[in-house]
N, C-alpha and C. Protein backbone atom coordinates (compact mmCIF):
# COMPACT_ATOMS: atom_id res chain seq x y z
N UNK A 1 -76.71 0.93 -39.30
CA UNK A 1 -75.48 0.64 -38.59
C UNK A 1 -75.74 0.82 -37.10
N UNK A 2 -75.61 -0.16 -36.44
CA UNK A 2 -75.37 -0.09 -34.85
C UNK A 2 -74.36 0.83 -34.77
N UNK A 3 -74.78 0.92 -32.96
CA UNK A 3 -73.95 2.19 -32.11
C UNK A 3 -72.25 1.60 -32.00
N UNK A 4 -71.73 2.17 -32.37
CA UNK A 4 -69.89 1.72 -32.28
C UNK A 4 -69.12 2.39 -31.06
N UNK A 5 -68.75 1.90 -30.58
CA UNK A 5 -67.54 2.17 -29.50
C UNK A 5 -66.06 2.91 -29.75
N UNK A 6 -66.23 3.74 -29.11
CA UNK A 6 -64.96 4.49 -29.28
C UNK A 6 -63.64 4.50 -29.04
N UNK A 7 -63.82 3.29 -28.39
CA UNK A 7 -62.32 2.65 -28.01
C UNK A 7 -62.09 1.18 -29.17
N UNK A 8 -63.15 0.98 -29.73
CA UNK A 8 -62.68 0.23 -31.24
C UNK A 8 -61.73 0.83 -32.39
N UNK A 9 -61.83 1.65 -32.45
CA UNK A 9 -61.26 3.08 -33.06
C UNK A 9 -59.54 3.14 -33.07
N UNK A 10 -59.09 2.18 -33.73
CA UNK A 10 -57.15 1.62 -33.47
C UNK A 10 -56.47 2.37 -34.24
N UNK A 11 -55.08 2.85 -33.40
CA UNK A 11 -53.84 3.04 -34.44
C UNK A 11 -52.67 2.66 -34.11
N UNK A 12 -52.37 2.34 -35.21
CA UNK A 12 -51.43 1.23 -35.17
C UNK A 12 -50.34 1.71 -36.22
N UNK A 13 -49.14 1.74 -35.72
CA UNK A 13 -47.87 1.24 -36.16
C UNK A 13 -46.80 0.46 -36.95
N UNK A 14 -46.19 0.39 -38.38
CA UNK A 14 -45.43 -0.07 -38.59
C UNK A 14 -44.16 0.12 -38.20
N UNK A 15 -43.49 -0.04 -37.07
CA UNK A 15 -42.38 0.51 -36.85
C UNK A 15 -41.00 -0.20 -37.12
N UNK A 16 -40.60 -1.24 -37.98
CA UNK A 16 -39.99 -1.97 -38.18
C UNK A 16 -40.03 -2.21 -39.67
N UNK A 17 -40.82 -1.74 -40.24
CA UNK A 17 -40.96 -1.50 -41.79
C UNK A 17 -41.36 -2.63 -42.58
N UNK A 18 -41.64 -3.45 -41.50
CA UNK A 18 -42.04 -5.17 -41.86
C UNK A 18 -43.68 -5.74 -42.69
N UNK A 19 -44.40 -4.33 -42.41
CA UNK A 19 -45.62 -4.95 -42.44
C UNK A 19 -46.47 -5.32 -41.33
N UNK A 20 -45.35 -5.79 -40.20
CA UNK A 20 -46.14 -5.95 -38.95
C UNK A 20 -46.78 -4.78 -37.85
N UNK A 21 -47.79 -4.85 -37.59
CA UNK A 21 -48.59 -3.14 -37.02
C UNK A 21 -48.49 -3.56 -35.29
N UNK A 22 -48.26 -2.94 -34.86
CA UNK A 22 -48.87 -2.90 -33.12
C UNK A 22 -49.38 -1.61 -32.91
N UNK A 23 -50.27 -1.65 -31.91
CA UNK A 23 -51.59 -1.41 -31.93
C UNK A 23 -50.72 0.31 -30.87
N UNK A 24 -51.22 1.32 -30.79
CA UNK A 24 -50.13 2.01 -30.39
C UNK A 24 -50.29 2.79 -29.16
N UNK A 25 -49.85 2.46 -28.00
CA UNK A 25 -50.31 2.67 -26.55
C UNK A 25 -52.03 2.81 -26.20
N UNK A 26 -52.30 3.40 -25.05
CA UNK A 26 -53.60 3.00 -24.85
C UNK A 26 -54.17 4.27 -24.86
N UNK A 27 -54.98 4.54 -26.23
CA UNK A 27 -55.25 5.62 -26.57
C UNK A 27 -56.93 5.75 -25.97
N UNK A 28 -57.37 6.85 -25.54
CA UNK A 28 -58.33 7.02 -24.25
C UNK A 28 -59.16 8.17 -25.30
N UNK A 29 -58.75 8.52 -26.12
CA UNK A 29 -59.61 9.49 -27.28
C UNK A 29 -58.78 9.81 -28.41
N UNK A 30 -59.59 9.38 -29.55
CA UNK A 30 -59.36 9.52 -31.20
C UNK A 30 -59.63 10.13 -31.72
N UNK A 31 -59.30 10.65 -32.72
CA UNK A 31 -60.06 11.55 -33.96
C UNK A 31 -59.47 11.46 -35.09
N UNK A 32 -59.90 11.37 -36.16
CA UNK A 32 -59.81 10.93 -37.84
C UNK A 32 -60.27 12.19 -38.69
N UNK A 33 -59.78 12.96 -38.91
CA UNK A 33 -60.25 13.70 -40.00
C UNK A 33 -59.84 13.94 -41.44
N UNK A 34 -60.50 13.76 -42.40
CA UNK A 34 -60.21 13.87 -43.87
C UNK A 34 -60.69 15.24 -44.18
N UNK A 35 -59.87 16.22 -45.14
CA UNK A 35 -60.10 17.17 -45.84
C UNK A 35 -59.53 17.42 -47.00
N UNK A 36 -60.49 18.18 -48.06
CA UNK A 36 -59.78 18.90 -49.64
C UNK A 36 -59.60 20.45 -49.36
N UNK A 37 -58.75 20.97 -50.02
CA UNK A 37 -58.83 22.30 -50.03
C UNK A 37 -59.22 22.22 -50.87
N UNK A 38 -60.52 23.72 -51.39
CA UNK A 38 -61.46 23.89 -52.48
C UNK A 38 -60.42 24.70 -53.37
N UNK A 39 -60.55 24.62 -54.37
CA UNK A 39 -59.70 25.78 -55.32
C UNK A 39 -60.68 26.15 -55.89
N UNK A 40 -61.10 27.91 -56.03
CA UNK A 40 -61.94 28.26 -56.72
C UNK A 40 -61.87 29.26 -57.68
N UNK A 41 -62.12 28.89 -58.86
CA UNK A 41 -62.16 28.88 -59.73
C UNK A 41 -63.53 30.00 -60.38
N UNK A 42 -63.59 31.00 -59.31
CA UNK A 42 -64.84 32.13 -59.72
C UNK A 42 -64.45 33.24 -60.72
N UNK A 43 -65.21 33.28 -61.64
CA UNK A 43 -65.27 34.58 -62.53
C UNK A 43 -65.89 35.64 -62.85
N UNK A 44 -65.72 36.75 -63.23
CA UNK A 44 -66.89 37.55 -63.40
C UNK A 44 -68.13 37.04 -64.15
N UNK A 45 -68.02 36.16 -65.08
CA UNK A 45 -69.04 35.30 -65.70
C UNK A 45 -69.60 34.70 -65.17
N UNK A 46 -69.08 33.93 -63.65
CA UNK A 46 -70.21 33.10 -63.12
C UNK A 46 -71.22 33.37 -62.98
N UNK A 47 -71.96 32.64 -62.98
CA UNK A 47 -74.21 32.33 -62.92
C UNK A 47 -73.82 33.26 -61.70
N UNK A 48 -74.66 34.59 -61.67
CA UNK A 48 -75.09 35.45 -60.57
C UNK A 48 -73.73 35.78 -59.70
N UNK A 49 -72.57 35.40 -59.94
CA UNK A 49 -71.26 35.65 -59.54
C UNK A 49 -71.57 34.81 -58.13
N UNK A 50 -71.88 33.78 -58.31
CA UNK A 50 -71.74 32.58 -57.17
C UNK A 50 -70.24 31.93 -57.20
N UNK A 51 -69.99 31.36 -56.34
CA UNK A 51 -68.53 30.39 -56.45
C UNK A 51 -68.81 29.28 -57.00
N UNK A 52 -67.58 29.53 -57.47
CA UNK A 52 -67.47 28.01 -58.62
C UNK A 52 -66.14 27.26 -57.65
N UNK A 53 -66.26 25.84 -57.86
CA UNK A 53 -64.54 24.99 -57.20
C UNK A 53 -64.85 24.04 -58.40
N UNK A 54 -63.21 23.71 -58.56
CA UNK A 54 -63.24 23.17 -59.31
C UNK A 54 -62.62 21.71 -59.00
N UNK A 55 -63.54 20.67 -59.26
CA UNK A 55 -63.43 19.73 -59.25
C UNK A 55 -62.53 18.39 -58.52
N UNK A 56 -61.78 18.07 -58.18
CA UNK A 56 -60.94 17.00 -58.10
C UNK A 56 -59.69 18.06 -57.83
N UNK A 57 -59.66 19.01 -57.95
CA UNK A 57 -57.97 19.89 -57.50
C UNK A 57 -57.62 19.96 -56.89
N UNK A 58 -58.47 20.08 -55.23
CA UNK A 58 -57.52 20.36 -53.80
C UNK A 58 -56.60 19.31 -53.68
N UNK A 59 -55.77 19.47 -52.68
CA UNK A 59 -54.51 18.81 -51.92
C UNK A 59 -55.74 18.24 -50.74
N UNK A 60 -56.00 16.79 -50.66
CA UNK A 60 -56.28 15.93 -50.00
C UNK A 60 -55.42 16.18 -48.37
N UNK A 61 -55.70 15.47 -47.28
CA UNK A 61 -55.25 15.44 -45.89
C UNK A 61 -56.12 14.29 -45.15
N UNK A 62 -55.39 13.96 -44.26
CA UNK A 62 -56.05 12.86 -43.37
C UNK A 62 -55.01 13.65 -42.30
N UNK A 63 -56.14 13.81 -40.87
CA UNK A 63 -55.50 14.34 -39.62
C UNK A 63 -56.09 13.31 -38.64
N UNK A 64 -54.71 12.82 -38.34
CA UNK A 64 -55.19 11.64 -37.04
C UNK A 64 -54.44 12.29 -35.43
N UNK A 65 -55.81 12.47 -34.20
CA UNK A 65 -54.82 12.60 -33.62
C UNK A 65 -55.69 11.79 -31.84
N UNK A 66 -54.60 11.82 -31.27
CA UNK A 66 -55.06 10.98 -29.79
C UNK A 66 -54.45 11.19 -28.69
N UNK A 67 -55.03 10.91 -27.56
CA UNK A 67 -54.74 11.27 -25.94
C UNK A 67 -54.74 10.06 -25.53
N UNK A 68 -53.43 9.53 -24.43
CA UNK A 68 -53.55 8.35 -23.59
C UNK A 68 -52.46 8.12 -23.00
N UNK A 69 -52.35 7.00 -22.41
CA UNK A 69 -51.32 6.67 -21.69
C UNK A 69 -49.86 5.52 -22.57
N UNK A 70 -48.90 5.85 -22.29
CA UNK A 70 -48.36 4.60 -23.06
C UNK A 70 -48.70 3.52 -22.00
N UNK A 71 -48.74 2.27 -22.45
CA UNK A 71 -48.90 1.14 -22.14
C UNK A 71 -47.68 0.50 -21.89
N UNK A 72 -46.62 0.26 -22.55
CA UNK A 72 -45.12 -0.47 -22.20
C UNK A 72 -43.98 0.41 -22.64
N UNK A 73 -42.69 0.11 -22.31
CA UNK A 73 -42.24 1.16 -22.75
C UNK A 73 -41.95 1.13 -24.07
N UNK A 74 -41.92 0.12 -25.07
CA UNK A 74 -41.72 -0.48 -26.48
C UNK A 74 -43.02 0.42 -26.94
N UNK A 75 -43.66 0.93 -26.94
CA UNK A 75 -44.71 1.31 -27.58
C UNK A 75 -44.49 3.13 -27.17
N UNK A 76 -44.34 3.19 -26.05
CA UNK A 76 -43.67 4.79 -25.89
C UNK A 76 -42.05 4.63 -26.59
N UNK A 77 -41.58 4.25 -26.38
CA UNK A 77 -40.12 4.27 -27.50
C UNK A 77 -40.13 4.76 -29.32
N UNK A 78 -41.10 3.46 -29.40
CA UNK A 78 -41.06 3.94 -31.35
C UNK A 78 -41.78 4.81 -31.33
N UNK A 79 -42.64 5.56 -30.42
CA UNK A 79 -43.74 6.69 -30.99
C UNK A 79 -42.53 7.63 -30.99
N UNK A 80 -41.31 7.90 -29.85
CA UNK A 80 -41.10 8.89 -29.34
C UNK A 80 -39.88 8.84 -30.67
N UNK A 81 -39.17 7.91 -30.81
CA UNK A 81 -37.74 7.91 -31.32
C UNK A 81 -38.18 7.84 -33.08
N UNK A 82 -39.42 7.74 -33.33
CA UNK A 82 -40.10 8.02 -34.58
C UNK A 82 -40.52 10.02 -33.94
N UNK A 83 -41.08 10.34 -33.70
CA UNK A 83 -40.81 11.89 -33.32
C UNK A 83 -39.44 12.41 -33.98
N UNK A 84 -38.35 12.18 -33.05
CA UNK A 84 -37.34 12.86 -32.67
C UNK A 84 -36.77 12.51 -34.19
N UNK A 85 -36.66 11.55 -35.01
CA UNK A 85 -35.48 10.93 -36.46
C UNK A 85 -36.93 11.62 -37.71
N UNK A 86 -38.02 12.15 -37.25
CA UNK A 86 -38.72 12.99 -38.10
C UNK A 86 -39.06 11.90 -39.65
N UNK A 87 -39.66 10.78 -38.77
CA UNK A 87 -39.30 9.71 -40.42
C UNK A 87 -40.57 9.62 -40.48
N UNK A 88 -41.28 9.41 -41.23
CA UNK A 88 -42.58 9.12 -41.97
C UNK A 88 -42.42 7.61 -41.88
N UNK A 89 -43.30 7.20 -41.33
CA UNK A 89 -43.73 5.40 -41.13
C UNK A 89 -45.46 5.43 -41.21
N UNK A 90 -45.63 4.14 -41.76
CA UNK A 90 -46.59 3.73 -42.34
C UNK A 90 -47.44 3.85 -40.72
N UNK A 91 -48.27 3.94 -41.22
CA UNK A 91 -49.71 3.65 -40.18
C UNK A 91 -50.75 2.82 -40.71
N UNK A 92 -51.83 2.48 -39.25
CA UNK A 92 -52.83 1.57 -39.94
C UNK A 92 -54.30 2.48 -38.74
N UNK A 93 -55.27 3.37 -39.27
CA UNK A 93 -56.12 3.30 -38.85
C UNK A 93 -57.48 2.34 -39.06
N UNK A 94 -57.91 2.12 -37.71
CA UNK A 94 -59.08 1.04 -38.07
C UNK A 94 -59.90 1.24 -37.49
N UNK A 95 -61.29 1.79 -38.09
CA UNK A 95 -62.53 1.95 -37.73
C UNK A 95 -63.14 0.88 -37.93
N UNK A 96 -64.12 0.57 -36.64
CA UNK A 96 -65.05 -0.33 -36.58
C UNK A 96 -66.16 -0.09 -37.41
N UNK A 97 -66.00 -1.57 -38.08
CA UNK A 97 -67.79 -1.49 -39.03
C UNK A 97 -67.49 -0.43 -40.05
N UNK A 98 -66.05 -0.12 -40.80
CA UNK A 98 -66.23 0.99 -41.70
C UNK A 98 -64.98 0.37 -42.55
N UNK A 99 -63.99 0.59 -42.10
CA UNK A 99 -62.44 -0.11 -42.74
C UNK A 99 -61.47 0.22 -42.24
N UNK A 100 -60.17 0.06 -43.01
CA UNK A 100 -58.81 0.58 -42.03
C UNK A 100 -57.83 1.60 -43.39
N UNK A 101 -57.73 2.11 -43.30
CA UNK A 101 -57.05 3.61 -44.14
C UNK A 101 -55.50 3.05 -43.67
N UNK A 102 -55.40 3.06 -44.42
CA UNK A 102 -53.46 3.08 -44.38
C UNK A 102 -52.18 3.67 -45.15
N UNK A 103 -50.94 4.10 -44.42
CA UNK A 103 -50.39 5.11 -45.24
C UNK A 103 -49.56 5.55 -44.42
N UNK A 104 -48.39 6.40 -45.21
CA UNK A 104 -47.59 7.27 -44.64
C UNK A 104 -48.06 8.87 -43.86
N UNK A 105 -47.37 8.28 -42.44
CA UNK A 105 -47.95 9.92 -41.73
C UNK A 105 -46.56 10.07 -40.75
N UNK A 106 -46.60 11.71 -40.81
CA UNK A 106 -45.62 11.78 -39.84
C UNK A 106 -46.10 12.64 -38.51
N UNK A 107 -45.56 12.53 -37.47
CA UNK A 107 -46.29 12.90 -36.29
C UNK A 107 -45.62 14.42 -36.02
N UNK A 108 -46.88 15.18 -36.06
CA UNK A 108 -46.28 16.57 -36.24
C UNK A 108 -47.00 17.18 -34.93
N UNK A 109 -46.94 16.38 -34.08
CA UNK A 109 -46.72 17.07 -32.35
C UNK A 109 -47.30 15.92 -31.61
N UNK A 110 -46.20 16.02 -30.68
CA UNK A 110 -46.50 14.91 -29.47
C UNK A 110 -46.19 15.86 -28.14
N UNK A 111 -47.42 15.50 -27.40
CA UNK A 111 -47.36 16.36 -25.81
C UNK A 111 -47.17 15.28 -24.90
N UNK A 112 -46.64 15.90 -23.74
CA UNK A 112 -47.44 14.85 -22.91
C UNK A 112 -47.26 15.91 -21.05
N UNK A 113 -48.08 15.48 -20.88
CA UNK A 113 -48.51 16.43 -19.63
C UNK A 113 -48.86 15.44 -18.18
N UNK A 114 -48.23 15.66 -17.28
CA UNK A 114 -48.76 14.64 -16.20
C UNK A 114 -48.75 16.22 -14.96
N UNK A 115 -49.90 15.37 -14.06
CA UNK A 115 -50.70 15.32 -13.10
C UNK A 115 -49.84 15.17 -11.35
N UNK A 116 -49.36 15.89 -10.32
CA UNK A 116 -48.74 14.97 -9.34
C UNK A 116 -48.99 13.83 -8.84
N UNK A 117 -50.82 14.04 -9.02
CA UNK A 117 -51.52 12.60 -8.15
C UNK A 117 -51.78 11.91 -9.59
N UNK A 118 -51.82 11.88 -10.50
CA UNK A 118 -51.82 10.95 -11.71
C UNK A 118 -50.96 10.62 -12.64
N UNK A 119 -51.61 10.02 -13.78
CA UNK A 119 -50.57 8.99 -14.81
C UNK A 119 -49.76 10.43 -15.60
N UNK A 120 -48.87 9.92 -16.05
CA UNK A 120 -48.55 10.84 -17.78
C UNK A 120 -49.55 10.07 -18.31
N UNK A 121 -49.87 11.15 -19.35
CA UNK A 121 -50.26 10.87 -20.29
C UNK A 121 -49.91 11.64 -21.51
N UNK A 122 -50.41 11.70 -22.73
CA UNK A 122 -49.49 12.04 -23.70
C UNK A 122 -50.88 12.37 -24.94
N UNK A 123 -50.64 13.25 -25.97
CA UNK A 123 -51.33 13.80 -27.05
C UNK A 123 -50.15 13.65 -28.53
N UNK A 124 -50.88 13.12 -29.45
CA UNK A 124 -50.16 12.49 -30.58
C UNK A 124 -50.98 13.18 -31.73
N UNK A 125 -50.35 13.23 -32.44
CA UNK A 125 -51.27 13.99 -33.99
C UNK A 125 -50.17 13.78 -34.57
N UNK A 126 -50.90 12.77 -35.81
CA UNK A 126 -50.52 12.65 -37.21
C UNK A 126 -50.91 13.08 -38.53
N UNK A 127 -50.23 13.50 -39.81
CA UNK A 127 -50.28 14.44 -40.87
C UNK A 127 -49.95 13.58 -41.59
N UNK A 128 -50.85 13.16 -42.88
CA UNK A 128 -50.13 12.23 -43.44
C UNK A 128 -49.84 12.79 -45.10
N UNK A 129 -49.13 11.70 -45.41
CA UNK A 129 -47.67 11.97 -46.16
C UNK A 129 -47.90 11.48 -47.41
N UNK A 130 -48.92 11.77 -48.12
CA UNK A 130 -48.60 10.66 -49.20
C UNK A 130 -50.07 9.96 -49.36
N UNK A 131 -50.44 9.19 -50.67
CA UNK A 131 -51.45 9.04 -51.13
C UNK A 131 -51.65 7.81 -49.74
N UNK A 132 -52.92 7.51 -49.25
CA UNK A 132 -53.71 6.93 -48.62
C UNK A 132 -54.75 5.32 -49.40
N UNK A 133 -54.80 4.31 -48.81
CA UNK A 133 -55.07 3.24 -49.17
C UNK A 133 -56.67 2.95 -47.84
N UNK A 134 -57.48 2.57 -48.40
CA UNK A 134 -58.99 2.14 -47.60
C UNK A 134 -59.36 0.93 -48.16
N UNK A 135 -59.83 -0.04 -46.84
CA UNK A 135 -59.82 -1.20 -47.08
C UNK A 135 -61.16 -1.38 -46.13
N UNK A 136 -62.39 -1.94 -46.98
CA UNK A 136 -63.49 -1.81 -46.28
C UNK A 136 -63.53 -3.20 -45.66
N UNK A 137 -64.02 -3.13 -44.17
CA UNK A 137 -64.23 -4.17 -43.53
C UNK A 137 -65.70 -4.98 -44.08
């Protein structure tokens, strides 16, 4: 696999419940993380009393989160007024050269911090909600 760009790296928005995604202000740094919690399942019987996990049990997570500027104000609006009504809307992440994960997430902190001599800008993190869909490019 070639070297990928980090501004390929999209998230995107259903905010209209249509199916239709826009792409969601101009995000300047990403991050995607998937995790299981292990459940373990150790006994005094285990081989040498090593840990045992068991299988397929944890509670799954996808943590999406990003820094940037909004771009129009339609794109700072649904992030913000999706915040404040606490609704779970579909998302679309899309990694280059890998696929796009899609699913219910709700945004469980939005910052935003400005500069006197510079832009606002703003920090977004999403928690998602519900089983997850991957669609390989």
């Amino acid at each position: 696999m070639a070297v990928q760009r980090g501004k390929d790296l999209l998230l995107k928005l259903d905010d209209t419940g249509t199916g239709v995604y826009v792409t969601v202000a101009g995000l300047r740094t990403r991050r995607l993380a998937f995790s299981e919690e292990a459940v373990d399942v150790t006994t005094t019987e285990s081989a040498d009393r090593w840990r045992e996990l068991l299988s397929g049990a944890g509670v799954r997570r996808a943590h999406v989160s990003g820094s940037g500027v909004f771009r129009d104000a339609a794109s700072d609006a649904a992030v913000r007024s999706t915040f404040f009504a606490g609704a779970l809307k579909t998302w679309q992440i899309a990694l280059p050269d890998f696929g796009v994960i899609q699913g219910a997430f709700l945004i469980a902190a939005l910052e935003f911090t400005g500069a006197h001599d510079g832009e606002l800008t703003f920090d977004l993190t999403l928690e998602s909600a519900g089983a997850l869909t991957f669609t390989a490019i």
